[in-house]
Protein backbone atom coordinates (compact mmCIF):
# COMPACT_ATOMS: atom_id res chain seq x y z
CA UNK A 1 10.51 7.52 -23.44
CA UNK A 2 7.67 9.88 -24.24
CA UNK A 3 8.50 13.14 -25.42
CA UNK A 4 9.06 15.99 -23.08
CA UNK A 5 6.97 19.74 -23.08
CA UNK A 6 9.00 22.04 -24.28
CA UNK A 7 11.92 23.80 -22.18
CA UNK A 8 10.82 25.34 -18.74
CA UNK A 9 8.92 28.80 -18.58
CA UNK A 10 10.40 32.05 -16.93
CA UNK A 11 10.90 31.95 -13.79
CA UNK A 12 10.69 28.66 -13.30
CA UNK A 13 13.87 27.11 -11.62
CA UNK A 14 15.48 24.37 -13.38
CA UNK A 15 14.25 21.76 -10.14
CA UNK A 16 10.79 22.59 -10.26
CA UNK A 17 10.76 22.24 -14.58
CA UNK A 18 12.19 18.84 -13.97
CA UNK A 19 9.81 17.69 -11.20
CA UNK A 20 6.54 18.95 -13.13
CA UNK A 21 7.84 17.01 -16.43
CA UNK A 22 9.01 13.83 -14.41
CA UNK A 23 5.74 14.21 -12.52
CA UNK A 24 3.98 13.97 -15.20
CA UNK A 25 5.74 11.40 -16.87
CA UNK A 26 5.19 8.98 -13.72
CA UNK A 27 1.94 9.61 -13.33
CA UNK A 28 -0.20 10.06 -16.50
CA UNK A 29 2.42 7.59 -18.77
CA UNK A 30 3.85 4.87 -16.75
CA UNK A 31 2.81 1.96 -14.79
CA UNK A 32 3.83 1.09 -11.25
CA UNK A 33 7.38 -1.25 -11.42
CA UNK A 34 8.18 1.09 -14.37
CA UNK A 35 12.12 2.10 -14.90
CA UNK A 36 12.20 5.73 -15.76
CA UNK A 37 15.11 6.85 -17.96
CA UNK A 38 18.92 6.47 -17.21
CA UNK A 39 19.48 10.34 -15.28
CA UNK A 40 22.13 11.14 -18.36
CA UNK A 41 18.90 10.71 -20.75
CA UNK A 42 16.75 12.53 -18.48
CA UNK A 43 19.17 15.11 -18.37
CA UNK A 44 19.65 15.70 -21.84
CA UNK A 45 15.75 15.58 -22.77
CA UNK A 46 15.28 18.23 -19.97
CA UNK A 47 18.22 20.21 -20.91
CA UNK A 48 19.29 20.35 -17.40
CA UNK A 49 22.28 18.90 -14.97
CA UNK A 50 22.67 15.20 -14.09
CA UNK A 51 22.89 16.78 -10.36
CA UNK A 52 19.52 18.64 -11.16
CA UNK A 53 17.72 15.54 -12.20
CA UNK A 54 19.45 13.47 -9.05
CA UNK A 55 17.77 16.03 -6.61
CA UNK A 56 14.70 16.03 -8.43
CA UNK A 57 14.83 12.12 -8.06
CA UNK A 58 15.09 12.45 -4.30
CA UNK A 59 12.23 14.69 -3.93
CA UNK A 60 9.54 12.17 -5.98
CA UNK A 61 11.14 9.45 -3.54
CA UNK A 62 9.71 11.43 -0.41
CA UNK A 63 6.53 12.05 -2.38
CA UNK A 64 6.59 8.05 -2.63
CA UNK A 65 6.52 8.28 -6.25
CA UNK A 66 9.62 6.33 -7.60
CA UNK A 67 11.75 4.04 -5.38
CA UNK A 68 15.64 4.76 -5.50
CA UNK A 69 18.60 1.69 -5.64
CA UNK A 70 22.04 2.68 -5.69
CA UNK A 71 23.42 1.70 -9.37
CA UNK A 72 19.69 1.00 -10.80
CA UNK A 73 16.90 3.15 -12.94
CA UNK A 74 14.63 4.84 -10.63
CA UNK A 75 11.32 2.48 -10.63
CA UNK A 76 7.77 3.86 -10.29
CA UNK A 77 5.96 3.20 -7.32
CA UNK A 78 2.59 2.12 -6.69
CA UNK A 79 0.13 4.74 -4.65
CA UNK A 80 0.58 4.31 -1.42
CA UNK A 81 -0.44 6.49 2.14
CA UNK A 82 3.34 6.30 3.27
CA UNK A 83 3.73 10.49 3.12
CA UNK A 84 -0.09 10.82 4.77
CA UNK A 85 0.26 8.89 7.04
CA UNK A 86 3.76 10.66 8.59
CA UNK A 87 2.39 13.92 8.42
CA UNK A 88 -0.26 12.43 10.99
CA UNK A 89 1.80 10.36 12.72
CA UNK A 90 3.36 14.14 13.72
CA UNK A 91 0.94 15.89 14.45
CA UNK A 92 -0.18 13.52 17.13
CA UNK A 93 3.49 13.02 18.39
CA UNK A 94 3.08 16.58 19.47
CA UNK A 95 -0.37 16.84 20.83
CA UNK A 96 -1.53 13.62 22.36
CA UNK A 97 -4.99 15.12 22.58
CA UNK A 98 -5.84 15.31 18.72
CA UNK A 99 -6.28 11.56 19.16
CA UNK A 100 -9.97 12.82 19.51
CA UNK A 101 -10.23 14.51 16.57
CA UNK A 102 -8.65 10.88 14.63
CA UNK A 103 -11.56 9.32 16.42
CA UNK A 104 -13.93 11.72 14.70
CA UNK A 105 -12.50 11.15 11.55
CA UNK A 106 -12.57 7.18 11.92
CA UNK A 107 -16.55 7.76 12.64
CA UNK A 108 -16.93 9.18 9.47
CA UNK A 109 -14.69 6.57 7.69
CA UNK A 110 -15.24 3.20 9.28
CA UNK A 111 -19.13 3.38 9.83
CA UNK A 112 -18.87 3.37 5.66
CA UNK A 113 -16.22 1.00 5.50
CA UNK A 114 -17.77 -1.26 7.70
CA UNK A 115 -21.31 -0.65 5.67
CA UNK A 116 -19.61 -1.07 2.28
CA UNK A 117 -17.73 -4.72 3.52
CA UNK A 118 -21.13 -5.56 4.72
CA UNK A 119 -22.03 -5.14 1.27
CA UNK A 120 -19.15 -6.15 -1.03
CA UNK A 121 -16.94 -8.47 1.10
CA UNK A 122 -15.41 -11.31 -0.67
CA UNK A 123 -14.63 -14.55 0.65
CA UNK A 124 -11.47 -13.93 0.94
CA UNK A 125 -11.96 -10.57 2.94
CA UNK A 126 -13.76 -12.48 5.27
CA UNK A 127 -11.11 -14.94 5.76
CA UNK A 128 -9.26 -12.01 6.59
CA UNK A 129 -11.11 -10.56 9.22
CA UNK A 130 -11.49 -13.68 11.04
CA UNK A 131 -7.57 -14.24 10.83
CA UNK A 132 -7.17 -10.78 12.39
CA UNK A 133 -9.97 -11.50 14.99
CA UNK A 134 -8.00 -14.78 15.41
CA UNK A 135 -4.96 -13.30 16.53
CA UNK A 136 -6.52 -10.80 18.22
CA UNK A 137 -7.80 -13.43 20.44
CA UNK A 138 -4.57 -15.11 20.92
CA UNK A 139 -2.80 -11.88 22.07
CA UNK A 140 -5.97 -10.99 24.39
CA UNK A 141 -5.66 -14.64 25.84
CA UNK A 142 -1.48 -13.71 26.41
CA UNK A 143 -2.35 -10.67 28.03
CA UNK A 144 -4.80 -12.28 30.81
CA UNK A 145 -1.72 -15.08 31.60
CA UNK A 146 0.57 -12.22 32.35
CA UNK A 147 2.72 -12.90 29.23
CA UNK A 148 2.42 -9.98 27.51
CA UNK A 149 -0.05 -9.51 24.46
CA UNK A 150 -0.36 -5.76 24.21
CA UNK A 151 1.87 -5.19 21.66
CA UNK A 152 0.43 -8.05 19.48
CA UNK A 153 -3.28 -7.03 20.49
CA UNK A 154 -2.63 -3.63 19.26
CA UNK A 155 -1.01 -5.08 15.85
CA UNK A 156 -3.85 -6.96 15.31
CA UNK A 157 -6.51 -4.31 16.05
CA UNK A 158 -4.78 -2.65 13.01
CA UNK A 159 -4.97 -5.69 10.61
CA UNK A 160 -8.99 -5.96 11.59
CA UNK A 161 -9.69 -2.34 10.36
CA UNK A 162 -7.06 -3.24 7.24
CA UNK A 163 -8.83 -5.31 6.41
CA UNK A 164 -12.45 -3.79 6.99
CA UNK A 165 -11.34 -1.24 4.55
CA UNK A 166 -9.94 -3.97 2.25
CA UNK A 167 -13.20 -5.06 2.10
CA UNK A 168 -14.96 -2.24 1.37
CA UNK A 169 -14.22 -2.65 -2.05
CA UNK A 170 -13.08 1.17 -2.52
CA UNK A 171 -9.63 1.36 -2.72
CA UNK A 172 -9.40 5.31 -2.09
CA UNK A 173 -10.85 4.46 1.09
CA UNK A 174 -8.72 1.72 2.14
CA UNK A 175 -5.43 4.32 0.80
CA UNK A 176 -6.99 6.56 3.45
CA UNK A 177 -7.40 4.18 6.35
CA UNK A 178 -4.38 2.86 5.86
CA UNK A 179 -2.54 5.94 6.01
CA UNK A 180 -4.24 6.37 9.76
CA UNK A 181 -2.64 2.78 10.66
CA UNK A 182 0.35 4.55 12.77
CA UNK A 183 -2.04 7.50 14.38
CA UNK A 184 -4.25 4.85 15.06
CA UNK A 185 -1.88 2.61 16.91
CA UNK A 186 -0.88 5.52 19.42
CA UNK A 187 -5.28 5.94 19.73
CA UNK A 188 -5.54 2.32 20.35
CA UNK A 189 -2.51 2.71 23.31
CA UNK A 190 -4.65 5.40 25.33
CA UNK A 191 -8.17 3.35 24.60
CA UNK A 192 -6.14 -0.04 25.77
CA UNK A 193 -5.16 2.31 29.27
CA UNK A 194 -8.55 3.79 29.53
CA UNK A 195 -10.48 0.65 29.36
CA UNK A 196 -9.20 -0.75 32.10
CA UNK A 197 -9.71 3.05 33.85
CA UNK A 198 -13.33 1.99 33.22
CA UNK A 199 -13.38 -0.76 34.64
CA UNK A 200 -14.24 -2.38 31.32
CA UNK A 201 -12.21 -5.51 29.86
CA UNK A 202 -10.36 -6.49 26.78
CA UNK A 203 -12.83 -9.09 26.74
CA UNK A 204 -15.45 -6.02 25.97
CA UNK A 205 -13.28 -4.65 23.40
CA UNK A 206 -12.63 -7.68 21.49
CA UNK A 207 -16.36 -8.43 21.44
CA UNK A 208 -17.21 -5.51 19.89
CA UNK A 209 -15.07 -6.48 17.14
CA UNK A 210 -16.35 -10.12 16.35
CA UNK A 211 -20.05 -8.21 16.17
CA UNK A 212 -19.09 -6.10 13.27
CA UNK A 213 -17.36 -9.29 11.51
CA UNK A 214 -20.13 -11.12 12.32
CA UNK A 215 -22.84 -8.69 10.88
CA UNK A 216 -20.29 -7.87 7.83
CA UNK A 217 -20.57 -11.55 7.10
CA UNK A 218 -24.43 -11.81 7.56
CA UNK A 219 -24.30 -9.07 4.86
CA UNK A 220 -26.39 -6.75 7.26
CA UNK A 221 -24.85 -3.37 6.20
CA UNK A 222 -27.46 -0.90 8.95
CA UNK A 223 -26.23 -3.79 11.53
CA UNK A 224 -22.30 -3.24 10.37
CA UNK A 225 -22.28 0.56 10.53
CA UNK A 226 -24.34 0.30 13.98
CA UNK A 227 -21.89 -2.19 15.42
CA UNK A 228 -19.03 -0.13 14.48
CA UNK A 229 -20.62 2.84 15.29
CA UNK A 230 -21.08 1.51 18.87
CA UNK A 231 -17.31 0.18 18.61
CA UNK A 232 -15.58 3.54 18.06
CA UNK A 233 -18.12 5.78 20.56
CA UNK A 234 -16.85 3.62 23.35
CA UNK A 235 -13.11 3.76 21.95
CA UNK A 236 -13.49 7.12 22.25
CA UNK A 237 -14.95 6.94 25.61
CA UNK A 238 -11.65 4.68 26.79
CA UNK A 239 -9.42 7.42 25.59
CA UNK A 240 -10.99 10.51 26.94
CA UNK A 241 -11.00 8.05 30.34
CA UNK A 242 -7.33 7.56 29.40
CA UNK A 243 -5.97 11.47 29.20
CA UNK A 244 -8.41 12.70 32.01
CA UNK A 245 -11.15 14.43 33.78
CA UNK A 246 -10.26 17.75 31.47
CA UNK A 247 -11.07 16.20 28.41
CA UNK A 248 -15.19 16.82 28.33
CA UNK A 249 -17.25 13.68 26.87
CA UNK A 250 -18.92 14.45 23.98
CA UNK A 251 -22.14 13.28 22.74
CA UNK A 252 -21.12 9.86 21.55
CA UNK A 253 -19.09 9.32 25.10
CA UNK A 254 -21.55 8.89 28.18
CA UNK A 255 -24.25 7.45 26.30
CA UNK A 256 -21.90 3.97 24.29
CA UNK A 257 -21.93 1.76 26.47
CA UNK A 258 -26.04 1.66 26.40
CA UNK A 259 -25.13 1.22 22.24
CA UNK A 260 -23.38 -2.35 22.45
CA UNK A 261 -25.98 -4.39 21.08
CA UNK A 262 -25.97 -2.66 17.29
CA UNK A 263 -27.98 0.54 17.90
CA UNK A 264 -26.46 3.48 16.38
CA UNK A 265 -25.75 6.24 19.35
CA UNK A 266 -28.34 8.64 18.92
């Protein structure tokens, strides 16, 4: 093991000493699938408590940091969007309505995903937007029969935009996205409702989709970030149609559905 800083400052509580050394030590020295030291080793480089390093070892595993098995070496985990993305999941859980605000945040996010895949995609990222597109299809097709389909539609959206990010080729992007997977599965639930409000089909929706695939694959990145431009203005339109009249359309909302053929709302 590395050596250790030297013993904990005033004022600082045994816990926090141990969780800024440990911190460190996962972080800036050792690898994801790393073991960490037994806890009696830990505890006398630290000069604290076994019980002191146990509760430290149960904070880093809500951070996400290390994973915990009972009778096994704490391992280091890889980076992941597991804390982010319950803190959001949360926040929407209480108030529905911020789904609009996630939809302003996806503008931002997926218009460069979308223009980055367009421009770094490998074939394999491609393979896996058409799989996603594929099943997306299947579970529309399930849906029309009466036969359910939502569920599966819904899981499906998310592995499209997975894998947009994916292929983006920034992974602090994709970390992002993928930390919006469970707020964006409650979005997609209001946007499925308020299509149909519209009087619009899944049909629609799932066309909008196999455009920015299409123009990802045709390596047209203005055509990508247009299409899924267009593709979240009129998500957003199906949700505000979804929690009602009070919810005032924004700029993006009244004007997306004249958008659908790859022109950026203006």
């Amino acid at each position: 093991m590395p050596p250790l800083k030297p013993p904990r400052a005033d004022g600082v509580t045994a816990l926090d000493h141990v969780l800024a050394e440990l911190d460190r030590l996962i972080v800036d020295e050792l690898e994801p699938g790393a073991k960490l030291p037994a806890e009696g080793e830990l505890a006398t480089r630290l000069g604290v408590s076994r019980l002191t390093i146990r509760e430290a070892m149960k904070v880093l595993a809500g951070q996400d940091l290390v994973e915990l098995r009972a009778g096994a070496r704490a391992t280091v985990k890889a980076p992941s969007s597991v804390v982010l993305s319950r803190h959001l999941d949360v926040f929407i859980r209480r108030d529905p309505s911020t789904v609009l605000e996630l939809s302003e945040l996806r503008m931002g996010l997926e218009v460069q995903a979308a223009s980055l895949a367009a421009e770094r995609a490998t074939p394999a990222s491609v393979i896996a937007l058409e799989n996603a597109l594929v099943a997306m299809r299947r579970a529309a097709n399930h849906f029309a029969e009466g036969v359910g389909g939502e569920e599966a539609y819904h899981q499906a959206d998310l592995e499209f935009h997975e894998a947009l990010a994916v292929a983006s080729g920034n992974r602090m992007l994709a970390i992002v996205l993928t930390s919006l997977e469970d707020s964006m599965r409650a979005s997609f639930v209001h946007s499925f409702r308020g299509q149909f409000a519209r009087g619009s089909t899944l049909a629609d929706r799932l066309g909008l989709h196999e455009r920015v695939a299409e123009l990802v694959t045709a390596r047209d990145v203005r055509g990508a970030a247009a299409s899924m431009t267009t593709l979240l203005a009129v998500s957003e339109r199906d949700i505000r149609a979804s929690l009602g009249p009070s919810i005032p359309l924004t700029a993006s909302g009244p004007d997306a559905e004249t958008h659908q053929t790859g022109e950026p709302p203006r």
